[in-house]
Protein backbone atom coordinates (compact mmCIF):
# COMPACT_ATOMS: atom_id res chain seq x y z
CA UNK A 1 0.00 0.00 0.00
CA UNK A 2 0.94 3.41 -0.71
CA UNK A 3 2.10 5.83 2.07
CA UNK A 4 -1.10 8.20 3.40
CA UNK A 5 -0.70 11.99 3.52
CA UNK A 6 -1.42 12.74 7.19
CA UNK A 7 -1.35 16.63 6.36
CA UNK A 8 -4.09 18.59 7.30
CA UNK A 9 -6.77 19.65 4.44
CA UNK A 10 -7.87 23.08 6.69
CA UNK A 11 -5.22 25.07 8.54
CA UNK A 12 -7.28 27.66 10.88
CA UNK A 13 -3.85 29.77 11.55
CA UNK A 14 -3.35 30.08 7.95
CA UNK A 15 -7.07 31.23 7.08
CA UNK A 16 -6.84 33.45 9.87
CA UNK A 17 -3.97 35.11 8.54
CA UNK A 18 -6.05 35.94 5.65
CA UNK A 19 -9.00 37.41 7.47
CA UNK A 20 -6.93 39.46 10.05
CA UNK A 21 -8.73 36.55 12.25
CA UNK A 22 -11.87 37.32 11.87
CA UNK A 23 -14.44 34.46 12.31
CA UNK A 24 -17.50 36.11 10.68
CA UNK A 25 -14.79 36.60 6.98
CA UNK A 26 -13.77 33.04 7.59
CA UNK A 27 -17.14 31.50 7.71
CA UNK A 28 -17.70 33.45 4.31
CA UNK A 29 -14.83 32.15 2.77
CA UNK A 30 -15.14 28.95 3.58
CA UNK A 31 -18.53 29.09 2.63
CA UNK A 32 -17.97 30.47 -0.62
CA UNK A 33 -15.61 27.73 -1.16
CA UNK A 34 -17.93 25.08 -0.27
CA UNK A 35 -21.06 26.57 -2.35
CA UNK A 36 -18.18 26.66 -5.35
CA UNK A 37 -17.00 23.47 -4.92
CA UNK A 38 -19.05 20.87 -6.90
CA UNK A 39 -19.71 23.24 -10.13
CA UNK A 40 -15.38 23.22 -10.11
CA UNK A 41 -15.74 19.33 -9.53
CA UNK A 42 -17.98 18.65 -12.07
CA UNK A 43 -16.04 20.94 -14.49
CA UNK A 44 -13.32 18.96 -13.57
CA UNK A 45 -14.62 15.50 -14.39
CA UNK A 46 -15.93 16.12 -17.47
CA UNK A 47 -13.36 19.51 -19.34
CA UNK A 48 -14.11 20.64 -23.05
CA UNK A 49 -10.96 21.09 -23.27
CA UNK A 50 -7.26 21.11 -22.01
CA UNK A 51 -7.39 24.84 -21.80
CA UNK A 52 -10.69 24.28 -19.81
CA UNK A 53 -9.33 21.82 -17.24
CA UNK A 54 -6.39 23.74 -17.03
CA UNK A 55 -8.47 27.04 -15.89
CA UNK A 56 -10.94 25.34 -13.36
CA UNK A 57 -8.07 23.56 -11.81
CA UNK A 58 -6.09 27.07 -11.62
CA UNK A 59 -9.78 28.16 -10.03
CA UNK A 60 -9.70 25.50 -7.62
CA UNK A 61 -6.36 25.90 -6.58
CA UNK A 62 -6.94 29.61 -6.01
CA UNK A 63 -10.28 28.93 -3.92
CA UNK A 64 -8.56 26.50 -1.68
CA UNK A 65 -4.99 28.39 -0.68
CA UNK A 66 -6.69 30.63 2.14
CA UNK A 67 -8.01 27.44 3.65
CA UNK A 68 -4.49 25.65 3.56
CA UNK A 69 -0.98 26.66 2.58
CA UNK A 70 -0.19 25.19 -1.08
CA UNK A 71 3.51 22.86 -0.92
């Protein structure tokens, strides 16, 4: 079996540097995040295009990095 990632998905420190830790802006980004979520999925399971996939993942990635630090 492969080795599991045991890193966390959400890092509250690092949306909190983002929001000047406030939890009324976090609960709106991560809501906007979630309520974006599966229209990027489904985008993303079924492109037009490379160019397409290319730009929803490039979304996606840009959605997620206030909710945990990109490595």
């Amino acid at each position: 079996m492969g080795k599991v990632n045991s890193a966390p998905v959400f890092d509250q420190e690092h949306l909190a540097r983002y929001t000047m830790a406030s939890v009324d802006l976090e609960r709106e980004i991560v809501g906007l995040f979630l309520n974006q979520l599966p229209d990027l999925l489904s985008h993303l399971k079924a492109p037009a295009d490379a160019k397409e996939w290319k730009l929803f993942t490039h979304t996606l990635k840009g959605s997620a990095k206030p909710l945990a630090p990109c490595k």
